[in-house]
Protein backbone atom coordinates (compact mmCIF):
# COMPACT_ATOMS: atom_id res chain seq x y z
CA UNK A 1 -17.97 -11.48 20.90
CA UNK A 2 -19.95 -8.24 20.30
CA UNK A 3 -18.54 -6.41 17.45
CA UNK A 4 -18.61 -2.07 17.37
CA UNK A 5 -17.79 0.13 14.84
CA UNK A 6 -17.47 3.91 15.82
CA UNK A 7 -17.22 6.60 13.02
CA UNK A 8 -15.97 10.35 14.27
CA UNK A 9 -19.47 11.61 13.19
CA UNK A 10 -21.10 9.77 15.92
CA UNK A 11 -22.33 6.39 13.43
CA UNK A 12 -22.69 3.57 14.94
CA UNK A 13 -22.91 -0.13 13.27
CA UNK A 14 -22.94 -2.87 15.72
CA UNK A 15 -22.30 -6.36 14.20
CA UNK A 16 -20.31 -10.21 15.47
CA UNK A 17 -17.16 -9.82 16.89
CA UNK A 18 -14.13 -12.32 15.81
CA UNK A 19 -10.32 -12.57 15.79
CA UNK A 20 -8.59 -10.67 18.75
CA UNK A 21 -10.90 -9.16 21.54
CA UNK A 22 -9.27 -5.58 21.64
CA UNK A 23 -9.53 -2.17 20.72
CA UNK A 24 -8.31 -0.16 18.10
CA UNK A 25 -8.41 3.21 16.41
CA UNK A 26 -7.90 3.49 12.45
CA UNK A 27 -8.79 5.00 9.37
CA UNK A 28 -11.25 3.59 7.87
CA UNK A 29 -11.28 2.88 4.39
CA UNK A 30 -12.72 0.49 1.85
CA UNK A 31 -11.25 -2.38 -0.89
CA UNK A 32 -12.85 -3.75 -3.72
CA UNK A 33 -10.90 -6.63 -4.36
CA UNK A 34 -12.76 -10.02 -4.72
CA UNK A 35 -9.76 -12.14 -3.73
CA UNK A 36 -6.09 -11.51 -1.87
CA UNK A 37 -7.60 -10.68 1.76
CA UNK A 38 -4.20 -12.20 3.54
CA UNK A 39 -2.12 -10.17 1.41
CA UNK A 40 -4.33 -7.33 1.66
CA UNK A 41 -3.82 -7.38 5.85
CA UNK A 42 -0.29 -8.09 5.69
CA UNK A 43 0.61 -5.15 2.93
CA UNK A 44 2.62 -2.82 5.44
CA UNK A 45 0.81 0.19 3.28
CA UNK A 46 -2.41 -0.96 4.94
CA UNK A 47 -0.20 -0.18 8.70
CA UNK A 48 -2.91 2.42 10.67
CA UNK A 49 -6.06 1.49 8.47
CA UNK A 50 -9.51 -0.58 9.28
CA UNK A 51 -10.38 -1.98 6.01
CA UNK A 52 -13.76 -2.91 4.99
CA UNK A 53 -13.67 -5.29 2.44
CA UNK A 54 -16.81 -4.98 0.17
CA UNK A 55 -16.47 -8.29 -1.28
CA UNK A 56 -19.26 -10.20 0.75
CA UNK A 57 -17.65 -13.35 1.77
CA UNK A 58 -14.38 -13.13 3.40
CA UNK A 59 -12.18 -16.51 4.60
CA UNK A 60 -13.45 -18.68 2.20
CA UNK A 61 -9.99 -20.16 1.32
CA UNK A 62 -8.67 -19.88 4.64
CA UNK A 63 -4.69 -18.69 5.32
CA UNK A 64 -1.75 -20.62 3.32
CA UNK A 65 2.00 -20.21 4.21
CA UNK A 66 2.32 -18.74 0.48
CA UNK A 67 0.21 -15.87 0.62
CA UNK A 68 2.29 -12.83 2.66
CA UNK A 69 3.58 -9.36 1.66
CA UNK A 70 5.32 -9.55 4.93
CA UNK A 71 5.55 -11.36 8.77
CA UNK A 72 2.47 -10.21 10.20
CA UNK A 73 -0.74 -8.15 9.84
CA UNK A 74 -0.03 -4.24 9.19
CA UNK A 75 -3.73 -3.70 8.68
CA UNK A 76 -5.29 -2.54 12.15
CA UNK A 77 -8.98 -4.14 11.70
CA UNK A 78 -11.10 -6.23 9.82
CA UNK A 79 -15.02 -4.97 8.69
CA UNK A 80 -16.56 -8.12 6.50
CA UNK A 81 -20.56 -8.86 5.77
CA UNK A 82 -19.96 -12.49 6.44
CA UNK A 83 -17.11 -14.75 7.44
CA UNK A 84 -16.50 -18.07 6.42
CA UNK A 85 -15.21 -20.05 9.16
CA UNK A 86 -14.75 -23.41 7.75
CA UNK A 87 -12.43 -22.38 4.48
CA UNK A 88 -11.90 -25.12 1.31
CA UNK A 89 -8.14 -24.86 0.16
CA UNK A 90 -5.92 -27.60 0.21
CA UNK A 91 -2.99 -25.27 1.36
CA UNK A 92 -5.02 -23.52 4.37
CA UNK A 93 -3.29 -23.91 7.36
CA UNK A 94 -5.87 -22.13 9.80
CA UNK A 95 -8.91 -20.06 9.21
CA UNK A 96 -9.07 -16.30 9.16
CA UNK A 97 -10.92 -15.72 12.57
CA UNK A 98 -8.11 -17.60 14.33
CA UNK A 99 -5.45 -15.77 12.42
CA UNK A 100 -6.43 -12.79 13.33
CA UNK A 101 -6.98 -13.86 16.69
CA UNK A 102 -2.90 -14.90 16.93
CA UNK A 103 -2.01 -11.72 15.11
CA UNK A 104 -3.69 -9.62 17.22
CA UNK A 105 -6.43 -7.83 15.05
CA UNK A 106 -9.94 -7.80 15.65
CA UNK A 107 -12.55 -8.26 12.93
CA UNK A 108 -16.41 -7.33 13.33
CA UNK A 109 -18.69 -9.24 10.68
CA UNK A 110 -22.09 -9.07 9.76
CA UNK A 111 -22.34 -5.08 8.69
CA UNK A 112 -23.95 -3.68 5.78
CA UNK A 113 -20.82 -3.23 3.98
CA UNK A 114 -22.27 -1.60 1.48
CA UNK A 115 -23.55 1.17 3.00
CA UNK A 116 -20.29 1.32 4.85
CA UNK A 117 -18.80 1.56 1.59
CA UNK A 118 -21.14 4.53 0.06
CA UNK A 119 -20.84 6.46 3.59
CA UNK A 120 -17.00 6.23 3.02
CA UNK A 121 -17.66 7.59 -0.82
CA UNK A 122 -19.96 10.57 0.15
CA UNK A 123 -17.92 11.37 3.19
CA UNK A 124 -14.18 10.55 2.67
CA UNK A 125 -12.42 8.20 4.74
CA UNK A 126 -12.71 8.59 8.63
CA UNK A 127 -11.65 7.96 12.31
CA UNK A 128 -12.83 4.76 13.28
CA UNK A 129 -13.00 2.69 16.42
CA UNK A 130 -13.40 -1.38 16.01
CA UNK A 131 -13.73 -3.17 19.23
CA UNK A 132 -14.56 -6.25 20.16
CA UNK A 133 -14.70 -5.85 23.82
CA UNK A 134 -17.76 -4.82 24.58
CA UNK A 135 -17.08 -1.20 24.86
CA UNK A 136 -20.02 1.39 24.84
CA UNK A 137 -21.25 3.91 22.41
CA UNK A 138 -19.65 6.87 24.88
CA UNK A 139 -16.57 4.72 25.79
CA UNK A 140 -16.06 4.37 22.07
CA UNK A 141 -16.67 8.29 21.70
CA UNK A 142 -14.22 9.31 24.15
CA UNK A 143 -11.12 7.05 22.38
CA UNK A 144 -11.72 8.29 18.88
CA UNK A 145 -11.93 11.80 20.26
CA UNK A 146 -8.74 11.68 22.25
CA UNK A 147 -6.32 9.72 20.08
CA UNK A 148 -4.54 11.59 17.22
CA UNK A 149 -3.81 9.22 14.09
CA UNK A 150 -0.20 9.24 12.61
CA UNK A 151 0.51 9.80 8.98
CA UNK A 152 4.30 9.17 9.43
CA UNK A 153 4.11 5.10 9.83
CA UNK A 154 6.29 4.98 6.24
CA UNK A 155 8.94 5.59 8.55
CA UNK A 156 8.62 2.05 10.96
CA UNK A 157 7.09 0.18 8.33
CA UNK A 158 10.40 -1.38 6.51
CA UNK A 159 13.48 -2.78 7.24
CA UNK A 160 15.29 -1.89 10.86
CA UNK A 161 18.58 -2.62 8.98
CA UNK A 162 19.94 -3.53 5.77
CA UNK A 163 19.23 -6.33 4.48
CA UNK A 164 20.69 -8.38 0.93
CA UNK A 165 18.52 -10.63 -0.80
CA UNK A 166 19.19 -12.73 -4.01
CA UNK A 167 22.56 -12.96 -5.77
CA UNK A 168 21.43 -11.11 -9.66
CA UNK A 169 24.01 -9.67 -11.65
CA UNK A 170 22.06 -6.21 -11.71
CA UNK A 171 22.16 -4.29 -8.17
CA UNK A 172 19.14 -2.78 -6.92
CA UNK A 173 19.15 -0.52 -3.96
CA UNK A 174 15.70 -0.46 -2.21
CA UNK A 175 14.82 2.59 -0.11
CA UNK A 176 11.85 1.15 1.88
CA UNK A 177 9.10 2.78 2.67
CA UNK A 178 6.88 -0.49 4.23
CA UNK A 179 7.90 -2.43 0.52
CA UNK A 180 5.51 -5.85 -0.42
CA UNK A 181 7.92 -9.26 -0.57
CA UNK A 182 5.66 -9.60 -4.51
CA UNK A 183 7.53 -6.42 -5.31
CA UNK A 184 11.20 -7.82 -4.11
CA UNK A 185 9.91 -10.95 -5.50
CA UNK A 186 9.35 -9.37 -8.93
CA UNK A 187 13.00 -8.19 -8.94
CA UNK A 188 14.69 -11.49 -7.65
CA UNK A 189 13.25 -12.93 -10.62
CA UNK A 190 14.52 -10.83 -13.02
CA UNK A 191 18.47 -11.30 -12.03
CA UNK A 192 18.52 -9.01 -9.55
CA UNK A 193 20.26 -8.21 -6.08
CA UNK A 194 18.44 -6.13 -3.77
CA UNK A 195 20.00 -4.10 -1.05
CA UNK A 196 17.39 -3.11 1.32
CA UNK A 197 18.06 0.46 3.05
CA UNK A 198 15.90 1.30 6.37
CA UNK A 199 14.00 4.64 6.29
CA UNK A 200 16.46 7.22 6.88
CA UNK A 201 19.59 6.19 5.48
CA UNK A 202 21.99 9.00 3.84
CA UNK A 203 22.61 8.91 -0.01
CA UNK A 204 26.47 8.45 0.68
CA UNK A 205 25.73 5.03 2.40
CA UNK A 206 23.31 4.04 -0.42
CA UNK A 207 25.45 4.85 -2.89
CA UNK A 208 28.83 3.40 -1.21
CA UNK A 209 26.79 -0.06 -1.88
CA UNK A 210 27.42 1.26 -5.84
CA UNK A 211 24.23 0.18 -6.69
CA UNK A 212 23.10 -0.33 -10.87
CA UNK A 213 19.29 1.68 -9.83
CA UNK A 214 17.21 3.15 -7.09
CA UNK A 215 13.87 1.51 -6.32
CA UNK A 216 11.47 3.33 -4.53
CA UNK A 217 9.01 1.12 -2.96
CA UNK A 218 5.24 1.23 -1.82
CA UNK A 219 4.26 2.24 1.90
CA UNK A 220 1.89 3.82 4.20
CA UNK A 221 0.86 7.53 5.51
CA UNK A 222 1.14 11.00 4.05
CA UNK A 223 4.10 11.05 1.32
CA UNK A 224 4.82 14.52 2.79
CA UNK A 225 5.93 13.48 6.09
CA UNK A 226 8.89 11.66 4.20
CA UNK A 227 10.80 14.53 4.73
CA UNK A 228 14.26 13.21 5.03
CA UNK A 229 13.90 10.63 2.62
CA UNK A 230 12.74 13.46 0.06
CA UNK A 231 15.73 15.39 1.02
CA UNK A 232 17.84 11.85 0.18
CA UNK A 233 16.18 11.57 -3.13
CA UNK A 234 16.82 14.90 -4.32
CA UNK A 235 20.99 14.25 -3.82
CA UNK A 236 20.05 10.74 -5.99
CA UNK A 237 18.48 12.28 -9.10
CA UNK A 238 21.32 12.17 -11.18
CA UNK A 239 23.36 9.29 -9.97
CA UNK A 240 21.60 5.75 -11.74
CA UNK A 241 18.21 4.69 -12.84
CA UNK A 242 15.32 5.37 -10.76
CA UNK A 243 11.81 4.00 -10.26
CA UNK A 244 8.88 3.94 -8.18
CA UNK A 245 6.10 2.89 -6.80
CA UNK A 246 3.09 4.16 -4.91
CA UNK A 247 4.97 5.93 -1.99
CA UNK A 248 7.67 5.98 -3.82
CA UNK A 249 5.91 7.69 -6.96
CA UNK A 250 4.81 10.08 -4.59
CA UNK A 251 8.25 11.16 -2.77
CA UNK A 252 9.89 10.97 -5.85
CA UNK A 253 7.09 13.58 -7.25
CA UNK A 254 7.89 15.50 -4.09
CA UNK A 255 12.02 15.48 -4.54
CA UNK A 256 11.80 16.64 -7.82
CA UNK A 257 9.27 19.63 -6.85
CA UNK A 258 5.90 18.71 -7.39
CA UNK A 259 2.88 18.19 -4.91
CA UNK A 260 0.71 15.69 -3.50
CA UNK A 261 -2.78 15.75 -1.93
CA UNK A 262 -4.95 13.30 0.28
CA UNK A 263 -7.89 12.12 -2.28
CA UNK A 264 -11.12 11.76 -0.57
CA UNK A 265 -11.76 7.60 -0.20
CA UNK A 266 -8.45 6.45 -2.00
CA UNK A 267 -8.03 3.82 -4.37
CA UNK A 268 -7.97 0.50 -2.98
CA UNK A 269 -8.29 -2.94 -4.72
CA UNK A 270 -7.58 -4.96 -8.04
CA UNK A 271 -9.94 -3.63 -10.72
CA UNK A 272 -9.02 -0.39 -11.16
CA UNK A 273 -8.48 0.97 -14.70
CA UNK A 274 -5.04 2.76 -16.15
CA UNK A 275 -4.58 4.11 -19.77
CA UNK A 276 -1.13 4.37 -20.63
CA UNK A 277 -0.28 7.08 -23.06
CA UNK A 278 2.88 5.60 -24.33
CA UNK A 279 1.38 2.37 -25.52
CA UNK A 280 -2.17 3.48 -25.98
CA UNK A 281 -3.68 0.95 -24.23
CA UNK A 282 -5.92 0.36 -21.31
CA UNK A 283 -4.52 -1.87 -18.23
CA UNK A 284 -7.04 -3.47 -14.86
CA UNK A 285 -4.46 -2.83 -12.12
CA UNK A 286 -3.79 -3.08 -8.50
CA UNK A 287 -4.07 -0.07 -6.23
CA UNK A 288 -3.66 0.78 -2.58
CA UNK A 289 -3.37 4.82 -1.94
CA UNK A 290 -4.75 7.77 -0.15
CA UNK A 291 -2.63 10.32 -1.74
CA UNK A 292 -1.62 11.69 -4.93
CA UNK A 293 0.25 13.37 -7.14
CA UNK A 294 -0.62 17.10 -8.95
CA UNK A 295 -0.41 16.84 -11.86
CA UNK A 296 -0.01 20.39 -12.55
CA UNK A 297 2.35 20.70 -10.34
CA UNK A 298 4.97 18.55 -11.92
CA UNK A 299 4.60 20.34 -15.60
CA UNK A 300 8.08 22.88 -14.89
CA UNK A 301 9.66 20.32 -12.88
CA UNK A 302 10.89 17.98 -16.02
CA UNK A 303 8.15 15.31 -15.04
CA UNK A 304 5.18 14.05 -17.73
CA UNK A 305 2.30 12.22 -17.01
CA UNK A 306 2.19 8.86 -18.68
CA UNK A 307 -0.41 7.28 -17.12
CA UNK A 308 -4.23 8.59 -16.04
CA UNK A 309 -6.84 7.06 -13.66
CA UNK A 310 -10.03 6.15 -15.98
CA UNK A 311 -12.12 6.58 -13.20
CA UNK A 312 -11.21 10.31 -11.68
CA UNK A 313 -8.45 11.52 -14.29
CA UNK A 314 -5.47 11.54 -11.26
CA UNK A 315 -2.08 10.88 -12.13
CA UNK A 316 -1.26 7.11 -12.31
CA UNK A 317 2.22 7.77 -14.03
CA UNK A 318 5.01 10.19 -14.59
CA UNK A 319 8.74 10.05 -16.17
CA UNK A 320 11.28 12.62 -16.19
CA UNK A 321 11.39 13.84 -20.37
CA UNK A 322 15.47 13.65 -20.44
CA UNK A 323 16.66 11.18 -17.45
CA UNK A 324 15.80 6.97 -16.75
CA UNK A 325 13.61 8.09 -13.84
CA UNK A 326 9.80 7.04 -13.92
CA UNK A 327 7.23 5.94 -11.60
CA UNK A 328 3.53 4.83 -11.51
CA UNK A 329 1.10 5.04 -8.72
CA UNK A 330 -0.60 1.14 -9.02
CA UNK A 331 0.89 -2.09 -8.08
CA UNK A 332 2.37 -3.77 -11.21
CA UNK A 333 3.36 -6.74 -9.28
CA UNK A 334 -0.31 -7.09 -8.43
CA UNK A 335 -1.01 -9.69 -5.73
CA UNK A 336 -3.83 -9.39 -4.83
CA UNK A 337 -4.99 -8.14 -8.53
CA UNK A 338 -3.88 -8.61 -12.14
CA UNK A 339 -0.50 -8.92 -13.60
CA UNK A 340 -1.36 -6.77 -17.14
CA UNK A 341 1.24 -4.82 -16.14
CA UNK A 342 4.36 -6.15 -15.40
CA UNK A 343 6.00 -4.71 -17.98
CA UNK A 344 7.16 -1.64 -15.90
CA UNK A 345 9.79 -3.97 -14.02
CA UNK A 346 11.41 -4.69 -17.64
CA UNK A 347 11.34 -0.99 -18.87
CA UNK A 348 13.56 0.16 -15.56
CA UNK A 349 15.70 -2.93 -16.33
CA UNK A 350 16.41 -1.83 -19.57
CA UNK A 351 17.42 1.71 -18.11
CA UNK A 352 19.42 -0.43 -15.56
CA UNK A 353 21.37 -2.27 -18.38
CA UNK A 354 21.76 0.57 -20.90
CA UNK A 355 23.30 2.42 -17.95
CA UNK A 356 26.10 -0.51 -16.65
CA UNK A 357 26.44 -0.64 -20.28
């Protein structure tokens, strides 16, 4: 199939087509993990975005049955330099071209990904047309030009109705925002049960559950579009523990006041670098976000930083100085990425306990 990338500046890159022949109309953005592509497509935070992986080789180790952060693929295109098409992994059960091809998302291979990658840095992320139909330079025009993207997909991305997982002694109510099964896995591990609320859901039915803590989780578009949810949050602040995560660090930054803003490329992949005030150290973490939070803005609101970006200086971190409410903007669970720190799940446990206590 012949593969087309459109940018809304009129760019052009025209490369092999593979996985679904179809059409679709993103954002385009980049990741620089080396590993984790199936989790990376099926992380609902990833729902309305082309990725461009700038890894070089992508399907080497195939699919497995072990690797989801949910049912399907959220991401809405693939852009790879090469694809491997006969992966080596004893637990691959199909290769990535026909995965994609099943789940519906088309892939185009065989781009300079790196100067993708540095247009995307210079520029900001962008409108973007993959297609792997065959479609012209105009026909491609005319699509990116008329279709609007949506920043509110946070609010299809999780649960349709609540749903109960585990049997822990400590009960976790999850507002979900699009949440990773590593995350929920994180938390079944630790004795928990987890009470998953859809998008929407009043603070008198989350509480009537009378849960031991709040989670928050990750998920995709513009944190400000969360408007009920914020409005949900705000009637939660002083009932249990609270923490969150990416989406949820940024709605929860949002309920309590403060303000977030689109950065211009995002943060995506498993090598970026955190400092944590608290413990003085320096932590290689996961990341997936667009957005995030002022930290000015959350100095009056009875937030703190408590973790900084080592590459740009942006918020990674806050807590609230007098109640068990904290959240970071990285993926502690990792997968795809490293585990340094985990640790985060055990201090809102501690709140968790020290408040059933």
């Amino acid at each position: 199939m012949e593969g087309l990338i459109y940018l809304e500046d009129g760019t052009v890159y025209r490369g092999e087509g593979f996985g679904a022949e179809t059409t679709k109309v993103g954002e385009l953005v980049f990741n620089t993990a080396m590993t984790g592509y199936q989790r990376t497509l099926t992380d609902p935070s990833y729902k309305g975005q082309i990725i461009t992986m700038t890894y070089p080789l992508i399907g080497n180790y195939g699919i497995s049955e072990e690797d989801y952060e949910s049912s399907c693929v959220h991401a809405f295109g693939l852009v790879i330099k090469d694809l491997c098409r006969k992966p080596s992994n004893s637990k691959s059960v199909t290769d990535l071209a026909s995965w994609l091809k099943d789940q519906g998302v088309p892939g185009v291979q065989g781009l300079d990904t790196r100067m993708i990658t540095k247009k995307i840095r210079n520029e900001g992320t962008v409108k973007c047309v993959i297609s792997t139909e065959g479609i012209t330079a105009d026909q491609a025009k005319e699509l990116c030009d008329s279709t609007q993207l949506r920043n509110d997909w946070m609010k299809e991305a999780g649960v349709k109705a609540p749903k109960v997982m585990g049997d822990g002694s400590r009960k976790i109510a999850v507002m979900d925002f699009g949440v990773k099964e590593s995350i929920l896995t994180a938390f079944l591990h630790r004795d928990c049960t987890l009470k998953l609320f859809p998008y929407g859901t009043s603070a008198e039915d989350i509480l009537a559950w009378e849960p031991d803590g709040i989670f928050l989780t990750n998920g995709p578009g513009d944190p400000e579009e969360a408007v009920e949810w914020i409005e949900v949050i705000k009637d939660l602040i002083d009932t249990v523990p609270i923490f969150g995560i990416c989406m949820g660090h940024q709605v929860l930054a949002l309920a309590m006041g403060g303000q977030t803003y689109k950065l211009k490329y995002g943060h995506r992949g498993g090598n970026h670098g955190v400092y944590d005030k608290d413990t003085g150290r320096s932590y290689i973490t996961s990341q997936n976000h667009g957005y995030a939070v002022n930290g000015d803005s959350i100095i009056l609101k009875g937030l703190e930083t408590t973790h900084i970006n080592l590459n740009d200086g942006t918020v990674e971190g806050m807590r609230h100085i007098r109640k068990p409410i904290f959240s970071v903007q990285f993926h502690p669970e990792a997968s795809p990425g490293p585990d340094d720190s985990r640790y985060l799940f055990e201090k809102f446990l501690k709140f968790v306990d020290e408040g059933r206590a």
